[in-house]
N, C-alpha and C. Protein backbone atom coordinates (compact mmCIF):
# COMPACT_ATOMS: atom_id res chain seq x y z
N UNK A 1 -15.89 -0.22 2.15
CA UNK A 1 -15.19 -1.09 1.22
C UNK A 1 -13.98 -1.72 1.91
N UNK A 2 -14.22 -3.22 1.60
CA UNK A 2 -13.07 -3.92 2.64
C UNK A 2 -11.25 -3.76 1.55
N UNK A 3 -10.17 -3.57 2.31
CA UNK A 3 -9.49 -4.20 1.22
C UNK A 3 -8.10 -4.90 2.27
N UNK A 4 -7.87 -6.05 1.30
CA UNK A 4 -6.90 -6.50 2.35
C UNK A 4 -5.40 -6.29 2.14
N UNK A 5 -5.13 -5.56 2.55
CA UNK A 5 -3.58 -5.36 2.28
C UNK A 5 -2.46 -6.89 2.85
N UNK A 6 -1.51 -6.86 1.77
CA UNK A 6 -0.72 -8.19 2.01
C UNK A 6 0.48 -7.62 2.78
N UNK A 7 0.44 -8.85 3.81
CA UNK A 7 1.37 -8.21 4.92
C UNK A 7 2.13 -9.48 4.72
N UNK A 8 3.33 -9.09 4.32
CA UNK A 8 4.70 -9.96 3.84
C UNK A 8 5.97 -10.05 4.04
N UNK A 9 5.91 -8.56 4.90
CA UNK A 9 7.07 -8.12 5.50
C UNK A 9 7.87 -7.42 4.59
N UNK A 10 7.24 -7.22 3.83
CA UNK A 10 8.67 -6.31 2.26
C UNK A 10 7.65 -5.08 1.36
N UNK A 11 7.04 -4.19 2.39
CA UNK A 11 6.67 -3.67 2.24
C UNK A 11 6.12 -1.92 2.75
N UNK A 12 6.28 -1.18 2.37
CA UNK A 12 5.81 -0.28 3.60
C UNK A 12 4.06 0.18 3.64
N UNK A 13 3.81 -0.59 3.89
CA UNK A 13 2.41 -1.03 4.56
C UNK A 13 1.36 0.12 5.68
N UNK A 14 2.48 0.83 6.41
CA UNK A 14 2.02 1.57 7.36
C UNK A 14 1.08 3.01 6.47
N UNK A 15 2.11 3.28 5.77
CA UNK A 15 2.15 4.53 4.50
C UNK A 15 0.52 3.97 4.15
N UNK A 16 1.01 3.32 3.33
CA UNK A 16 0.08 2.85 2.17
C UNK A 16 -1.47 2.41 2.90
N UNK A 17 -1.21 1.51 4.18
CA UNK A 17 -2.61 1.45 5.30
C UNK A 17 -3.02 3.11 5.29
N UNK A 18 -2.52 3.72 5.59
CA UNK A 18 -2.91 5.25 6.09
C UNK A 18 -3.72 6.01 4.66
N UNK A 19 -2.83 5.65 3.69
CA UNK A 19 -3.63 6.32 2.76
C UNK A 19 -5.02 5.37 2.12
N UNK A 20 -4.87 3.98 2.14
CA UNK A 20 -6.41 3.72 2.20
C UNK A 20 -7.12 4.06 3.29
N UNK A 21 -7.32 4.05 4.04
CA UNK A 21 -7.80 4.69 4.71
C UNK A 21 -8.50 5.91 5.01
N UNK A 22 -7.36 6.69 4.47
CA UNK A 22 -8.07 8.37 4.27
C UNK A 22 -9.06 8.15 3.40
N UNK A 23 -9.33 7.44 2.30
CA UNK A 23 -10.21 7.00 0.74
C UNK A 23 -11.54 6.19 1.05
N UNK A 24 -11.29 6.31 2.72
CA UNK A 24 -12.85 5.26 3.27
C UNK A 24 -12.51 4.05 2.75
N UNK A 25 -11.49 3.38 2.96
CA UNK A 25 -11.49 1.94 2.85
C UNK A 25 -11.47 1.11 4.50
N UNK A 26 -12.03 0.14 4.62
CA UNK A 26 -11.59 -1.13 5.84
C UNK A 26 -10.16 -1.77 5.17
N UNK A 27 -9.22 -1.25 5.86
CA UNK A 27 -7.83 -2.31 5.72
C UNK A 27 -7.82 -3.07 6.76
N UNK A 28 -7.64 -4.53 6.13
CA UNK A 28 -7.14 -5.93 6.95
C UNK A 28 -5.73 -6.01 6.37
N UNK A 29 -4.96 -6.19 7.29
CA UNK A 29 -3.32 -6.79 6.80
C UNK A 29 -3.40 -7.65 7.14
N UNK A 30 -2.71 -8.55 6.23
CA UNK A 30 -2.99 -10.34 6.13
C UNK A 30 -2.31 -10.79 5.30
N UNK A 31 -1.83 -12.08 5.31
CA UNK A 31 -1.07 -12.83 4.31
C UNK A 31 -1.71 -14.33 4.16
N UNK A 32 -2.36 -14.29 5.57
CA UNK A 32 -2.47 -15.79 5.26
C UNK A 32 -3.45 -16.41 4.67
N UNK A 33 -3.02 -17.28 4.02
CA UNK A 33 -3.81 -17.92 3.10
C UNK A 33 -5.69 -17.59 2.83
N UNK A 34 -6.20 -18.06 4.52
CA UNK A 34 -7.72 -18.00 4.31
C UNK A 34 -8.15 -16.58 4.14
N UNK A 35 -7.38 -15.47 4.63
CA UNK A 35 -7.99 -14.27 4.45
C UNK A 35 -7.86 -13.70 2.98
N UNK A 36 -6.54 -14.01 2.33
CA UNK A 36 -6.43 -13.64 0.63
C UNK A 36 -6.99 -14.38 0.14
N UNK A 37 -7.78 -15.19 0.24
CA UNK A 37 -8.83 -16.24 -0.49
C UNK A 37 -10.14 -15.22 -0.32
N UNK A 38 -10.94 -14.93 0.94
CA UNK A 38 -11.89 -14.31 1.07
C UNK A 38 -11.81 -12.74 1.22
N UNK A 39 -11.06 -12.46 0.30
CA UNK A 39 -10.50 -10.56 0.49
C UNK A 39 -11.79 -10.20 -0.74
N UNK A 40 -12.19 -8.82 -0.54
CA UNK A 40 -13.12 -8.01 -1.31
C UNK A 40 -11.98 -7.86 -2.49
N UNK A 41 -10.97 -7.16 -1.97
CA UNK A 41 -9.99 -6.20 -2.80
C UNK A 41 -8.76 -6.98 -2.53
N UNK A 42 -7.60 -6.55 -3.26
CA UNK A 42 -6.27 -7.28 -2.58
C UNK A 42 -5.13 -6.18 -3.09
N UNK A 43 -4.41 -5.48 -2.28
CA UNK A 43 -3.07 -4.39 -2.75
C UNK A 43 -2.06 -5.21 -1.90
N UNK A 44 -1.20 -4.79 -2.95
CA UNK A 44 -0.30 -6.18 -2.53
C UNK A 44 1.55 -4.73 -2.65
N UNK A 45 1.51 -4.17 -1.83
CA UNK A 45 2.69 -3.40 -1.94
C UNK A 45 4.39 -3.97 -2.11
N UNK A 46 5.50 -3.57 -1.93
CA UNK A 46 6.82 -3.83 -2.62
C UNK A 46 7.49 -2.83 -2.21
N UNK A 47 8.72 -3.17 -1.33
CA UNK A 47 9.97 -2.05 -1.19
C UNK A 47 10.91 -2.71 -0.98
N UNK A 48 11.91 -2.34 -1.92
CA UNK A 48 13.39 -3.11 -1.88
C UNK A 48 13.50 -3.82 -3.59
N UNK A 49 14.41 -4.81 -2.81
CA UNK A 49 14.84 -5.69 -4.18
C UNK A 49 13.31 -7.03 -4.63
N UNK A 50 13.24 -6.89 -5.77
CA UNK A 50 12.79 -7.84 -6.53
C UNK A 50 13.00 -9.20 -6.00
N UNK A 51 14.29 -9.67 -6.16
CA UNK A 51 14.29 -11.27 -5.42
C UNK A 51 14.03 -11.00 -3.79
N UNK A 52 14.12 -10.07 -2.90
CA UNK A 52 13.81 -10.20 -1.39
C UNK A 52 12.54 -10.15 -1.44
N UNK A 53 12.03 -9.57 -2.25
CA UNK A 53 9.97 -9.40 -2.15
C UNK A 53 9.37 -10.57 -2.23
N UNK A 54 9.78 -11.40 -3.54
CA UNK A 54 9.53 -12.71 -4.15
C UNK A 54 9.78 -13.48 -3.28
N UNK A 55 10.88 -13.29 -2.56
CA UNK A 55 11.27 -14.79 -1.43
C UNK A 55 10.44 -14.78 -0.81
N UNK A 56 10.19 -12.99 -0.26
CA UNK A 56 9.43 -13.33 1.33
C UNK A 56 7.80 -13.20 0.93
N UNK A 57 7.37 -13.28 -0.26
CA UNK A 57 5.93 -13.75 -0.52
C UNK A 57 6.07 -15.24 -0.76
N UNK A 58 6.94 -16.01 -0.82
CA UNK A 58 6.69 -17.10 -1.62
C UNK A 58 7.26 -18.21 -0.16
N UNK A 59 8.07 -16.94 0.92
CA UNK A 59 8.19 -18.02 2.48
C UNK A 59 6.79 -18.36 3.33
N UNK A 60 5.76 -17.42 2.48
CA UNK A 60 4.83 -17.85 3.98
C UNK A 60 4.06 -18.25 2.86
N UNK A 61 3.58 -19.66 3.40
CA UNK A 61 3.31 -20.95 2.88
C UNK A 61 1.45 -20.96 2.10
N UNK A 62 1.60 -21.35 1.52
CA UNK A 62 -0.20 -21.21 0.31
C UNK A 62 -0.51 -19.66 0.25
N UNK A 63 0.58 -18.35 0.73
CA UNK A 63 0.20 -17.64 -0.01
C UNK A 63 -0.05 -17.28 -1.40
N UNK A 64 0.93 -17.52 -2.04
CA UNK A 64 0.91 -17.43 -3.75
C UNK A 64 -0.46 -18.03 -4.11
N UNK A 65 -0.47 -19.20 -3.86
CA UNK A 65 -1.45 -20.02 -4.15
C UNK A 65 -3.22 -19.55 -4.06
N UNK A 66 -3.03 -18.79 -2.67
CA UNK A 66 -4.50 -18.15 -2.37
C UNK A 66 -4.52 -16.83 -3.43
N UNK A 67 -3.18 -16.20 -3.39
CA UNK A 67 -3.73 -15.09 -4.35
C UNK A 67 -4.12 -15.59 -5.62
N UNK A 68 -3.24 -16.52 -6.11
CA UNK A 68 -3.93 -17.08 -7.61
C UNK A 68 -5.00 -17.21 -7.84
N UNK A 69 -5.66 -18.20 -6.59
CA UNK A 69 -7.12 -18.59 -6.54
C UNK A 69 -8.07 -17.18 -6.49
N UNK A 70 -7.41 -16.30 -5.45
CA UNK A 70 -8.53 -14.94 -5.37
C UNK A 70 -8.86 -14.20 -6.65
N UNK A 71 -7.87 -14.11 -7.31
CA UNK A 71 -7.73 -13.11 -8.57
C UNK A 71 -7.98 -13.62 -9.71
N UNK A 72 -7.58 -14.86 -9.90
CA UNK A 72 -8.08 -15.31 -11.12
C UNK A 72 -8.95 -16.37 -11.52
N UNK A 73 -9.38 -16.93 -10.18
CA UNK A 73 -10.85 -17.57 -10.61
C UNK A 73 -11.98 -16.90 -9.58
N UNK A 74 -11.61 -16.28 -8.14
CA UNK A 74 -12.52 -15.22 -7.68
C UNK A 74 -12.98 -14.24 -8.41
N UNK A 75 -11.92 -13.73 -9.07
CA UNK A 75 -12.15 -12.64 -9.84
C UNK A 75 -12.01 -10.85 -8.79
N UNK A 76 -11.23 -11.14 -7.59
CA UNK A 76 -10.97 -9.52 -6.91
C UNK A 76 -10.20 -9.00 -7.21
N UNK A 77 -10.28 -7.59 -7.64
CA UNK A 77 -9.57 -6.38 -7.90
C UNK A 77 -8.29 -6.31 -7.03
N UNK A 78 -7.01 -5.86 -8.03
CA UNK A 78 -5.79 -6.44 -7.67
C UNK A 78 -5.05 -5.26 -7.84
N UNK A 79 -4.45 -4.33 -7.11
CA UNK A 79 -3.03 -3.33 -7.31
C UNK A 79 -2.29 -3.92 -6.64
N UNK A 80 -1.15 -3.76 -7.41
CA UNK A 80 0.23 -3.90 -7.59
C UNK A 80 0.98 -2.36 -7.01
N UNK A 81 1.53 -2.52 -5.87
CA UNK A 81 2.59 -0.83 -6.23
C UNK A 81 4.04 -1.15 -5.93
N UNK A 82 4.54 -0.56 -6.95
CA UNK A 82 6.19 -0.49 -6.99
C UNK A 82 6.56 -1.58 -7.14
N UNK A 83 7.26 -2.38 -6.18
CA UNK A 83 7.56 -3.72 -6.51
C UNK A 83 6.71 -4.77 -6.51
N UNK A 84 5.25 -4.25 -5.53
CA UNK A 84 4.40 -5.02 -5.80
C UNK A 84 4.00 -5.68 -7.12
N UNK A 85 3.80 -4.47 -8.10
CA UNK A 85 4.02 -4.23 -9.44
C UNK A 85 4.76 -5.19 -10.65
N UNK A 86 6.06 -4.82 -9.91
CA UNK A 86 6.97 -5.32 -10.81
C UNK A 86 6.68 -7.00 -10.55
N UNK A 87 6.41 -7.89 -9.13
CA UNK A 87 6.32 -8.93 -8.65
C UNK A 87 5.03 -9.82 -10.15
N UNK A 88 3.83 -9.07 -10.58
CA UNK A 88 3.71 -9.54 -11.39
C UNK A 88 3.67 -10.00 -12.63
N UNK A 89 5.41 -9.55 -12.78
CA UNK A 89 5.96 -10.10 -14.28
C UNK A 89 6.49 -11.04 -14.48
N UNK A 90 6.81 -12.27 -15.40
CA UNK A 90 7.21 -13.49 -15.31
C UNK A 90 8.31 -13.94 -14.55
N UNK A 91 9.61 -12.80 -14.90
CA UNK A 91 10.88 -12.78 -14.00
C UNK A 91 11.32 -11.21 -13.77
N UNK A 92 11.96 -11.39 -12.54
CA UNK A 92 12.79 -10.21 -12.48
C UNK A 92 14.61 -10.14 -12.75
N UNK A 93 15.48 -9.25 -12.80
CA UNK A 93 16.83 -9.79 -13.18
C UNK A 93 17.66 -8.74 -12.07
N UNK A 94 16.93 -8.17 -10.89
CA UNK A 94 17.44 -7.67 -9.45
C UNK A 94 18.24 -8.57 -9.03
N UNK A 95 19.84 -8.63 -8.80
CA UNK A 95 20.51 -9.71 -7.82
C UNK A 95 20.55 -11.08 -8.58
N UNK A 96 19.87 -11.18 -10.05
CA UNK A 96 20.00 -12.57 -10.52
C UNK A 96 18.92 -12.63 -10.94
N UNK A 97 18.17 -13.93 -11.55
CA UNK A 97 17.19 -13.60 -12.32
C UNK A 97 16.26 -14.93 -11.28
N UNK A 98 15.21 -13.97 -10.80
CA UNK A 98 14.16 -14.55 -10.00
C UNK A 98 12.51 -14.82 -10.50
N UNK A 99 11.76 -15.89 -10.88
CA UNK A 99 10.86 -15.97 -11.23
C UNK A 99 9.61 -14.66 -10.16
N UNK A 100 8.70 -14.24 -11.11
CA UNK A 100 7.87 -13.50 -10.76
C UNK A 100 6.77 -14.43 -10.59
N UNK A 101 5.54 -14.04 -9.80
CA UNK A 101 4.40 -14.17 -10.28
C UNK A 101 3.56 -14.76 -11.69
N UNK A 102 4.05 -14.02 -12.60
CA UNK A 102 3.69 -14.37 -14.05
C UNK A 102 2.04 -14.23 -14.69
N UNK A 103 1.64 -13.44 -13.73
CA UNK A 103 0.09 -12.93 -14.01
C UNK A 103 0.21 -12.17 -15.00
N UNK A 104 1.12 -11.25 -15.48
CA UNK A 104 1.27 -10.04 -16.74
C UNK A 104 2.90 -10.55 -17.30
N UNK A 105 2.81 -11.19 -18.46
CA UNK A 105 4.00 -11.56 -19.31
C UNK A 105 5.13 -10.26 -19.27
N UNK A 106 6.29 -10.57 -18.81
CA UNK A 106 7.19 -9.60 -19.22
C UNK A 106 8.38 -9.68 -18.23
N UNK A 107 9.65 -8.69 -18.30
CA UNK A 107 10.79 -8.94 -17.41
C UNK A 107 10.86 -7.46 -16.64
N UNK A 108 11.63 -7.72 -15.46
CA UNK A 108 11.64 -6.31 -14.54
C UNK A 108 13.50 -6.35 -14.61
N UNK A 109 13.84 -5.23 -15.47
CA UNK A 109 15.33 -4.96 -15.39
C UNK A 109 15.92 -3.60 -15.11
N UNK A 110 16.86 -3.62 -15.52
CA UNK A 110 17.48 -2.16 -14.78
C UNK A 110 17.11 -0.90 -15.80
N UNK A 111 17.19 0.22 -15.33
CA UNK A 111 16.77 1.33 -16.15
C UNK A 111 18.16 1.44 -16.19
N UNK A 112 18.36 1.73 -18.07
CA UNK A 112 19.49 1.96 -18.49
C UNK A 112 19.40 3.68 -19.44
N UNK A 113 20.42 4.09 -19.87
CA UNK A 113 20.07 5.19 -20.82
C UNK A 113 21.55 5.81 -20.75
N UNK A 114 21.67 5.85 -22.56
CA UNK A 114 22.86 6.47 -23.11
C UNK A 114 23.05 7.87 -22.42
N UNK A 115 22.29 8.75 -21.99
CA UNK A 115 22.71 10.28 -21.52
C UNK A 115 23.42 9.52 -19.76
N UNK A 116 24.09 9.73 -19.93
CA UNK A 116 25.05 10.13 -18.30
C UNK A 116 24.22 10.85 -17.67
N UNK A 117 23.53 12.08 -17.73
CA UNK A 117 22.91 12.53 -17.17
C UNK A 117 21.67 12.67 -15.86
N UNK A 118 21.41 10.95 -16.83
CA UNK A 118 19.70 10.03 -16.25
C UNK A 118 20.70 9.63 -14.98
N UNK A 119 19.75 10.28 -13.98
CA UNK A 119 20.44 9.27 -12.58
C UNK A 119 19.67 8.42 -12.23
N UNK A 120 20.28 7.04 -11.83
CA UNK A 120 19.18 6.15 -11.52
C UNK A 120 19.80 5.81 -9.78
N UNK A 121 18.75 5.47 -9.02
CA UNK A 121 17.22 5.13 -9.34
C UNK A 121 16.64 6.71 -9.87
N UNK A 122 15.27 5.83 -10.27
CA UNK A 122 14.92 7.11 -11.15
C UNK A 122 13.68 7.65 -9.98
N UNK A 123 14.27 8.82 -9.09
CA UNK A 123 13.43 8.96 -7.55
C UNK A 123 12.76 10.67 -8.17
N UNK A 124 11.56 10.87 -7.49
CA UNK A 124 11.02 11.63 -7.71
C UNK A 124 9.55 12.22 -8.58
N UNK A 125 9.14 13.28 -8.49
CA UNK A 125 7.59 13.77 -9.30
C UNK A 125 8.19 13.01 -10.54
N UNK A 126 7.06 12.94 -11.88
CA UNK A 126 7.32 12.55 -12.75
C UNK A 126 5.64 12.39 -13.49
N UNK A 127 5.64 13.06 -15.03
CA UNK A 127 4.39 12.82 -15.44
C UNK A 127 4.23 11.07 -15.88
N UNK A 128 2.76 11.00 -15.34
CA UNK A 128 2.35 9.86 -15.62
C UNK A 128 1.18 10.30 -17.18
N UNK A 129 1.69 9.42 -17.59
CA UNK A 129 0.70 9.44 -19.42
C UNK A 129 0.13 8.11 -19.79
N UNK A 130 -0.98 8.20 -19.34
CA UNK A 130 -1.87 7.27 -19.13
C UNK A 130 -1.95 7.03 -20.85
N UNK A 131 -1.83 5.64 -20.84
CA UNK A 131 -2.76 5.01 -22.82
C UNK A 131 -4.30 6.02 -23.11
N UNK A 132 -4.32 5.39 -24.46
CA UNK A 132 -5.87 5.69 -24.40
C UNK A 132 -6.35 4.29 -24.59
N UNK A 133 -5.74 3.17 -23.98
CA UNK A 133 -6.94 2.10 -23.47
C UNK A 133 -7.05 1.46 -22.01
N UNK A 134 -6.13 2.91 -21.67
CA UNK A 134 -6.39 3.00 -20.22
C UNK A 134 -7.55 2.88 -19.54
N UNK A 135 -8.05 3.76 -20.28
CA UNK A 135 -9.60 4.33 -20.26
C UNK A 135 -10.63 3.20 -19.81
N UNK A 136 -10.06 1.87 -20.59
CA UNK A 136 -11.46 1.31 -20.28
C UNK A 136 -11.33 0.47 -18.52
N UNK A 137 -10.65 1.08 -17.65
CA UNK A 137 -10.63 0.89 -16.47
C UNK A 137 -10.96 2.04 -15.41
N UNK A 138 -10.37 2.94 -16.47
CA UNK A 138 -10.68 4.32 -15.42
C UNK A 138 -9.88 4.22 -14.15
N UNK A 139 -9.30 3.93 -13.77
CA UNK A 139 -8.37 3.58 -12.78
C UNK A 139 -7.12 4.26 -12.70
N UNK A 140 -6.34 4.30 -13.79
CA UNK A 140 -5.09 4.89 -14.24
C UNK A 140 -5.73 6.32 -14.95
N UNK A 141 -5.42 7.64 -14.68
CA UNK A 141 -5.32 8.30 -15.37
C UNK A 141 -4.01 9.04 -15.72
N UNK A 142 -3.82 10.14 -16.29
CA UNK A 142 -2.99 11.16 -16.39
C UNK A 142 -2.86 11.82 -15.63
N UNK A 143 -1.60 12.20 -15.02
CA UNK A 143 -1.51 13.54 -13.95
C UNK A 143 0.78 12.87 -13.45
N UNK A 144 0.76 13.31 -12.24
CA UNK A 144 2.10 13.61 -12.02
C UNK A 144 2.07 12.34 -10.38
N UNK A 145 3.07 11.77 -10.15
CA UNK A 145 3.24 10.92 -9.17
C UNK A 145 4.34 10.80 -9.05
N UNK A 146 5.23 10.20 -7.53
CA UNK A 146 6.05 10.06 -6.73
C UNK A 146 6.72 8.78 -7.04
N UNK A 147 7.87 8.83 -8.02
CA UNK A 147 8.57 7.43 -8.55
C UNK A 147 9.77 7.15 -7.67
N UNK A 148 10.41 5.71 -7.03
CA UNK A 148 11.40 5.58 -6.70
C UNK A 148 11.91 3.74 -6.95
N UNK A 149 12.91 4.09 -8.11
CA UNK A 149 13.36 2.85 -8.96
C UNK A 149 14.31 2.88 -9.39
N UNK A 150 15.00 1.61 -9.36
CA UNK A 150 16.36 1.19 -10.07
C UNK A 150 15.94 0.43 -11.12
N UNK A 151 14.49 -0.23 -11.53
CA UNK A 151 14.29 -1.34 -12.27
C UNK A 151 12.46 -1.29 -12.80
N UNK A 152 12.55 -1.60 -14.25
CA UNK A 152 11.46 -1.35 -14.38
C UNK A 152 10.47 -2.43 -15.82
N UNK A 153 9.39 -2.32 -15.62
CA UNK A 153 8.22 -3.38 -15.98
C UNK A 153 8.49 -3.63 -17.20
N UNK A 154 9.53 -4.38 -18.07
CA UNK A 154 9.05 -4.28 -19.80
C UNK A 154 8.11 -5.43 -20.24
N UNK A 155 6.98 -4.77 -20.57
CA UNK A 155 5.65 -5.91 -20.36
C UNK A 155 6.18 -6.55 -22.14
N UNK A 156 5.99 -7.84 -22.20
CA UNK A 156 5.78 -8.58 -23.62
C UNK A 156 4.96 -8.22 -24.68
N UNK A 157 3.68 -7.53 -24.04
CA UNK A 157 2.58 -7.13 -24.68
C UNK A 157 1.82 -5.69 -24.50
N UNK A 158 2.13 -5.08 -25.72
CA UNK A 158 1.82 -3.31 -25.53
C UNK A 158 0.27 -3.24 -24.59
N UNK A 159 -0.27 -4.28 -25.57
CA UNK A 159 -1.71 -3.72 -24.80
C UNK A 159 -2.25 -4.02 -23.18
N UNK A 160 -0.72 -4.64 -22.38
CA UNK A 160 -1.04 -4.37 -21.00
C UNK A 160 -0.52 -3.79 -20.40
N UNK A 161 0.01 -2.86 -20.89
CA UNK A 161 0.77 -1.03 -20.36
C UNK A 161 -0.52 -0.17 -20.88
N UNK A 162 -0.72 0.32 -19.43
CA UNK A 162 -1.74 1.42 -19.68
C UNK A 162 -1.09 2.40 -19.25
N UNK A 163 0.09 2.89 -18.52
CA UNK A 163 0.45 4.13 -18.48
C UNK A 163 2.13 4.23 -18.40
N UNK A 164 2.78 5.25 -19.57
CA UNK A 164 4.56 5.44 -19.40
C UNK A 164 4.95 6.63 -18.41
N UNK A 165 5.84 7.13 -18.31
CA UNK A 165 6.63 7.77 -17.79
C UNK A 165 8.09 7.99 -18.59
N UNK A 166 8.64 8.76 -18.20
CA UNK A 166 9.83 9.99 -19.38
C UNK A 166 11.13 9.49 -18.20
N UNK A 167 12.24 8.73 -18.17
CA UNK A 167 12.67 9.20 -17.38
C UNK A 167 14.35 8.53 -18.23
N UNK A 168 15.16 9.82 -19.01
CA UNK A 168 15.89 9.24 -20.37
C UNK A 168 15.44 8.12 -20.92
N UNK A 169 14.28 7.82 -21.34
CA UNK A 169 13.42 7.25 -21.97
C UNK A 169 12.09 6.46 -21.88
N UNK A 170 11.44 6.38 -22.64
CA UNK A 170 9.99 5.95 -21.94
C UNK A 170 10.03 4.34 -20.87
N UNK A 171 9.62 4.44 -20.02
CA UNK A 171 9.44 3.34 -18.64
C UNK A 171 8.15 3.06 -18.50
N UNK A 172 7.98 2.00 -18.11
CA UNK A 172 6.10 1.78 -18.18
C UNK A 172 6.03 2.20 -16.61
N UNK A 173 5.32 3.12 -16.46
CA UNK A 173 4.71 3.67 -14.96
C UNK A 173 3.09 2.86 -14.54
N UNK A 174 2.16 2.00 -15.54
CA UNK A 174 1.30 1.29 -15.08
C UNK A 174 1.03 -0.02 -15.78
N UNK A 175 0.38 -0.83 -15.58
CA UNK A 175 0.15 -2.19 -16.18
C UNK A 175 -1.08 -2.39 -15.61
N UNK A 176 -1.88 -3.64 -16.71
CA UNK A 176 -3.03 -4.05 -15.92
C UNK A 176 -3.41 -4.77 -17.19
N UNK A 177 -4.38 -6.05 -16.51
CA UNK A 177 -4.90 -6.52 -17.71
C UNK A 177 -6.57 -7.46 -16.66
N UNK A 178 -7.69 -7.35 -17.42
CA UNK A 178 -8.98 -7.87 -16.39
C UNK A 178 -9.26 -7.01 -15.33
N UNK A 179 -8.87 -8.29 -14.25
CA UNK A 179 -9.19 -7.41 -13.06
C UNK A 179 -7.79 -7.09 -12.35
N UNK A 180 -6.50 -6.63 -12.84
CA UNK A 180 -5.34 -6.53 -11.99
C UNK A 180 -4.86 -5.33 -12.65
N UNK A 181 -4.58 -4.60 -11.61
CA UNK A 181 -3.85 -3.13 -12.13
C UNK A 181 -2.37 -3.21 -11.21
N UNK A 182 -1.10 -2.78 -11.90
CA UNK A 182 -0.13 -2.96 -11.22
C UNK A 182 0.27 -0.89 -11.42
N UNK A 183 1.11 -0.41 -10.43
CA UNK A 183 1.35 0.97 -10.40
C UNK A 183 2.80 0.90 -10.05
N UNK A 184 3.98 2.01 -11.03
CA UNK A 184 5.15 1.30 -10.59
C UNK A 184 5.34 2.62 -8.98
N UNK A 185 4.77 4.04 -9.02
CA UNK A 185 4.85 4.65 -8.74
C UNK A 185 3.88 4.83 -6.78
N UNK A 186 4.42 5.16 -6.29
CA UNK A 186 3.71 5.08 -5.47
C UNK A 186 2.54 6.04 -4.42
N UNK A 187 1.15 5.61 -4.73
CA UNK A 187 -0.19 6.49 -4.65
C UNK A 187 0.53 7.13 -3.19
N UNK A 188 0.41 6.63 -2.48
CA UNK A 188 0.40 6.71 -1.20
C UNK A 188 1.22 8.00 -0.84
N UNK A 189 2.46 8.23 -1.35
CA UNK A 189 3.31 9.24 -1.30
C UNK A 189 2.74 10.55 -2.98
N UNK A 190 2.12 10.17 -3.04
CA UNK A 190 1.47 11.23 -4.64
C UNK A 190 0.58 12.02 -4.07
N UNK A 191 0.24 12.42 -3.30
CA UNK A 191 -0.84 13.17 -2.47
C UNK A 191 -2.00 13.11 -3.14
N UNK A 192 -2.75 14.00 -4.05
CA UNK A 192 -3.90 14.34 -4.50
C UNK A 192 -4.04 13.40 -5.38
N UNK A 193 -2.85 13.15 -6.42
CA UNK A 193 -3.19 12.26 -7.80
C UNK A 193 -3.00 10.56 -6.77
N UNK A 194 -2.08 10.72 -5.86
CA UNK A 194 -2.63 9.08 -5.42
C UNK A 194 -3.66 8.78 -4.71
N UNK A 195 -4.52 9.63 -3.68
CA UNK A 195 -5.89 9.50 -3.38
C UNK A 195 -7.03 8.82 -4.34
N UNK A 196 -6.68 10.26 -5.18
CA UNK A 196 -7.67 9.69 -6.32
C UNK A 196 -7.60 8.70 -7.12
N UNK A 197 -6.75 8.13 -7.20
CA UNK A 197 -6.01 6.78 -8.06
C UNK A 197 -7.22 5.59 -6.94
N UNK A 198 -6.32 5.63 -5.58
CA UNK A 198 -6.83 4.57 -4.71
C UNK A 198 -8.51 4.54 -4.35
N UNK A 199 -9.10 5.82 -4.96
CA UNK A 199 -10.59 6.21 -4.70
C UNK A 199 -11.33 5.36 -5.51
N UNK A 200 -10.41 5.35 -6.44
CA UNK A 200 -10.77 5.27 -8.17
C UNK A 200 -10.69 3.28 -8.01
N UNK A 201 -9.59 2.89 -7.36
CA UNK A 201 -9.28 1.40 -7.63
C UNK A 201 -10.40 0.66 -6.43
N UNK A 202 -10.96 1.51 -4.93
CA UNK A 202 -11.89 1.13 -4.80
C UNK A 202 -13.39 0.99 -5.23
N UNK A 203 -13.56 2.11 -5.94
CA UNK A 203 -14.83 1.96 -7.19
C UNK A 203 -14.94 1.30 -8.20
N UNK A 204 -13.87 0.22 -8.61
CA UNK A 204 -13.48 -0.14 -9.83
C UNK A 204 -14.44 -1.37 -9.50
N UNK A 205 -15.08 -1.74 -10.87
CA UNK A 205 -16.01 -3.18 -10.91
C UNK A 205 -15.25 -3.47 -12.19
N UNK A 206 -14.68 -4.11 -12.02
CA UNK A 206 -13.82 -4.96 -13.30
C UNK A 206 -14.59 -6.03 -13.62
């Protein structure tokens, strides 16, 4: 199973190559245009700030454009991780308020919470509680994963959060709607539950 990982420079890629990999995937890293046009699969990773991710997907030239074309009139299976994630919500409000992607309606803002207690970023294990219309992807389940965030997904529309997280108050830990699954948490560093996640998103026929 081919998948092409997006190489954008705002990402940690090496990690995340390694663990497809272990899952029997072919990783191509690529950005440019003709290869995210003709990708099987497309994981599109995120580390750092919201507006630095967005810039540096949106500096190298007919990328945006090819992913649009791949995903939503190709129709290839799409993860999102971490900021990858967050990248497809309308805007983000990291450093100022930066247009997203806009594939999944909604804003990426700061995790706030009345207890003093909640330290943010919100780093560390953490149960993931998958919807029950998660289900009809099979992709997202229930189990425990490796979170590290200052800012997080508030989708417009309940029914494209398929999985929360607890962290002084509920945070959306997954999104997805068709063929695009976004993860705020990251497989790659989740050992067993992110294998199987990425096992799971290469078997996926959306």
């Amino acid at each position: 199973m081919s998948v092409t990982l997006v190489d954008y420079g705002a990402g940690n890629l090496h990690s995340v190559e390694n663990a497809l990999r272990r899952v029997g995937a072919k990783v191509v890293r690529s950005a440019e245009p003709d290869a995210l046009r003709t990708a099987e699969r497309l994981v599109l990773p995120g580390v750092g700030s919201f507006r630095a991710c967005a810039e540096a997907l949106r500096a190298i030239p007919g990328a945006v454009e090819a992913l649009d074309e791949r995903v939503f009139v190709g129709g290839a299976p799409f993860l999102g991780i971490c900021v990858g994630m967050q990248l497809l919500a309308t805007a983000g409000e990291e450093h100022g308020e930066t247009a997203g992607l806009g594939w999944i309606a909604g804003r990426v803002r700061r995790i706030e919470s009345a207890d003093p207690s909640v330290k943010v970023p919100h780093m560390g294990w953490n149960d993931v509680e998958a919807l029950p219309h998660a289900a009809r992807n099979g992709v997202v389940v229930a189990g425990e994963a490796y979170f590290l965030h200052s800012y997080h997904f508030r989708a417009a529309h309940p029914e494209d959060v398929l999985a929360m997280t607890d962290h002084g108050g509920g945070l959306t830990a997954a999104v997805g709607r068709a063929n695009m699954i976004g993860v705020q948490f990251h497989p790659e560093k989740s050992q067993a539950y992110g294998l199987a996640l990425l096992e799971r998103f290469l078997a996926w026929r959306p």
